[in-house]
Each structure stands twice: as C-alpha cells, then as structure tokens.
N, C-alpha and C. Protein backbone atom coordinates (compact mmCIF):
# COMPACT_ATOMS: atom_id res chain seq x y z
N UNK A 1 -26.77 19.22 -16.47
CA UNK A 1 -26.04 18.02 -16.92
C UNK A 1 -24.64 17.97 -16.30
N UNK A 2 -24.09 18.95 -16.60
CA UNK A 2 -22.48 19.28 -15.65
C UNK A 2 -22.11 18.81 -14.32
N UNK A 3 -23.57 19.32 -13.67
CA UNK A 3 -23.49 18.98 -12.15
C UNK A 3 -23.94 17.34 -11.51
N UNK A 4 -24.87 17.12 -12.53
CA UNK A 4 -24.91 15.43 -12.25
C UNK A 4 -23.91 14.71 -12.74
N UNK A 5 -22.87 14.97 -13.73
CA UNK A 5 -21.58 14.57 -13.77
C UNK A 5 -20.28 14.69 -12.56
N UNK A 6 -20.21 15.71 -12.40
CA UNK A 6 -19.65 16.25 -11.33
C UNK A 6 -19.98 15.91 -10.07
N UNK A 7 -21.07 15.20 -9.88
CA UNK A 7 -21.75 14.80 -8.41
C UNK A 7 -21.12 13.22 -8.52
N UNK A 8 -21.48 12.63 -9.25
CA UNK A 8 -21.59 11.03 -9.84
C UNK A 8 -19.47 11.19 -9.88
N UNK A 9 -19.03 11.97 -10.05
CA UNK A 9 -16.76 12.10 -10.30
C UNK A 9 -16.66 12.12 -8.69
N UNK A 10 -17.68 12.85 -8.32
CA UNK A 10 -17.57 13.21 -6.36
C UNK A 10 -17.72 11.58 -5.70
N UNK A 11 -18.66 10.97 -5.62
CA UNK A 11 -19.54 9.96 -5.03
C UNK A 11 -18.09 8.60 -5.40
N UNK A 12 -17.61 9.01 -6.98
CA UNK A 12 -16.71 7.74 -6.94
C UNK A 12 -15.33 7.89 -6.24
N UNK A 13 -14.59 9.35 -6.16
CA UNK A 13 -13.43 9.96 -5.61
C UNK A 13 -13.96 9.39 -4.27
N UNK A 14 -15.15 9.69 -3.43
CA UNK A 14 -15.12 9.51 -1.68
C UNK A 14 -15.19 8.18 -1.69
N UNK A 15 -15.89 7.28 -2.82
CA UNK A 15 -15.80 5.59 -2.52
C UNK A 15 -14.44 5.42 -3.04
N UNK A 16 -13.52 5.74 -3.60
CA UNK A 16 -12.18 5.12 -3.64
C UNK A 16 -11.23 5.53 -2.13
N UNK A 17 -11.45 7.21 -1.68
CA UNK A 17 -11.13 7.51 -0.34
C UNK A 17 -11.41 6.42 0.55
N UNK A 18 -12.91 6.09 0.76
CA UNK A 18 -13.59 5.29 2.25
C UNK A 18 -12.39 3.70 1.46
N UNK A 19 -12.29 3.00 0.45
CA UNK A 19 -11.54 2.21 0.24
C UNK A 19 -10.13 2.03 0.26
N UNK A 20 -9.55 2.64 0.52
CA UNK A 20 -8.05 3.15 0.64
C UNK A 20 -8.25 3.65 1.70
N UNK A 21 -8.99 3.71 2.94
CA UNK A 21 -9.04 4.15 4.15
C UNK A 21 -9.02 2.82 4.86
N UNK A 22 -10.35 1.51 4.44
CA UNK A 22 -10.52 0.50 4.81
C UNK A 22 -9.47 -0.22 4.44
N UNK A 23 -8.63 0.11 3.80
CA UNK A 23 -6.98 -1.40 3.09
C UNK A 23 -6.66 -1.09 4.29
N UNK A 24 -5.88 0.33 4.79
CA UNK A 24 -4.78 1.03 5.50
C UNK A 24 -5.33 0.27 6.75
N UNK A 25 -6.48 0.47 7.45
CA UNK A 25 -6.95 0.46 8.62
C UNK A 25 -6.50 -1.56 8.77
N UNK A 26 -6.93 -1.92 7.51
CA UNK A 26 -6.97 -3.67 7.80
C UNK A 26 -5.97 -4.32 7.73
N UNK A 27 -4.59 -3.38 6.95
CA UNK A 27 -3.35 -3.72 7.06
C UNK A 27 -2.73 -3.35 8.22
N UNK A 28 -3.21 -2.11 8.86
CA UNK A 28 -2.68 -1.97 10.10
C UNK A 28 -3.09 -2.52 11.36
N UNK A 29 -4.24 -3.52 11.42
CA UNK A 29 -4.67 -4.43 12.33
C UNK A 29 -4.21 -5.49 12.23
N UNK A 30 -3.74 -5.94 10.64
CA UNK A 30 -3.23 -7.48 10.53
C UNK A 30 -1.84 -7.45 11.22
N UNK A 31 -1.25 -6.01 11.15
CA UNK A 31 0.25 -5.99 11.77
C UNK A 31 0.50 -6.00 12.99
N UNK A 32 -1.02 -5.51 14.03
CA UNK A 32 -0.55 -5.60 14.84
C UNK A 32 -0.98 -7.13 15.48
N UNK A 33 -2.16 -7.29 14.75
CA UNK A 33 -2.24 -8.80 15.33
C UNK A 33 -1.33 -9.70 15.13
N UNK A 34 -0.71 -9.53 14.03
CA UNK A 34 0.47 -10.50 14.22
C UNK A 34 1.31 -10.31 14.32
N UNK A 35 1.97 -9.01 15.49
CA UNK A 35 3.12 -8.69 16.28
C UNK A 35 2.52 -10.01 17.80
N UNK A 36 1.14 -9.17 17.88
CA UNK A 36 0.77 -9.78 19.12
C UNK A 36 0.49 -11.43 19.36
N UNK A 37 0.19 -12.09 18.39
CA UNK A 37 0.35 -13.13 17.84
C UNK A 37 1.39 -14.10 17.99
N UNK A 38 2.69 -13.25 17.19
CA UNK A 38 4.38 -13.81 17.32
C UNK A 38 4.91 -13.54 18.75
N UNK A 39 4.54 -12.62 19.40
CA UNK A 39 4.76 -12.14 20.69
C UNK A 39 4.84 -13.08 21.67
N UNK A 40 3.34 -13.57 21.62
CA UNK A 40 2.88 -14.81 22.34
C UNK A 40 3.13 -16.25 22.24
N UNK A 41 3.20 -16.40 20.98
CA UNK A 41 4.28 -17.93 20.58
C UNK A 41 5.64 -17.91 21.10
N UNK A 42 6.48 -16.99 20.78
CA UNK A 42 7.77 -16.88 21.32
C UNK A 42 7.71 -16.86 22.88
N UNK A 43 7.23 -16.28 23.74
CA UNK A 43 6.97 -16.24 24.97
C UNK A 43 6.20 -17.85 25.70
N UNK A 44 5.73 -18.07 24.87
CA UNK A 44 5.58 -19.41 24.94
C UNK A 44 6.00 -20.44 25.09
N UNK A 45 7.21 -20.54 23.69
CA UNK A 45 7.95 -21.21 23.48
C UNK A 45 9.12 -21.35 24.36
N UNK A 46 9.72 -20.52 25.49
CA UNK A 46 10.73 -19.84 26.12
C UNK A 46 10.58 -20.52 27.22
C-alpha cells in the first residue's frame, strides 16, 4: 500500500517538474520572439 502511494506522490512531483519545465521553456521563446519581433519593426521603421 505504501509503495503505490509513494509511486502515485512520484508520477505527480515529475508532472509538476515536466510543467514548470514547459512554462520556463515557453516564456523563454515568447522573449525571444519578441526581442526578434521588436528588432525587426524598429529596423524597419528606420
């Protein structure tokens, strides 16, 4: 009983990890896309 508890505390700890892996990764693509984004308007605009 212990260990199917303990398996089932495991399975939700690595799905909150893989989710807090996927924010970081999608916040750090939105930043750079919209460096590269503003980059290109301004250069544009010039």
């Amino acid at each position: 009983l212990n260990n199917s508890k303990l398996s089932l505390l495991d399975i939700s700890r690595k799905r909150v990890a893989i989710q807090d892996l996927i924010i970081t990764l999608t916040e750090n693509i939105g930043k750079s896309a919209y460096k590269i984004v503003s980059e290109r308007l301004v250069l544009e605009t010039l």
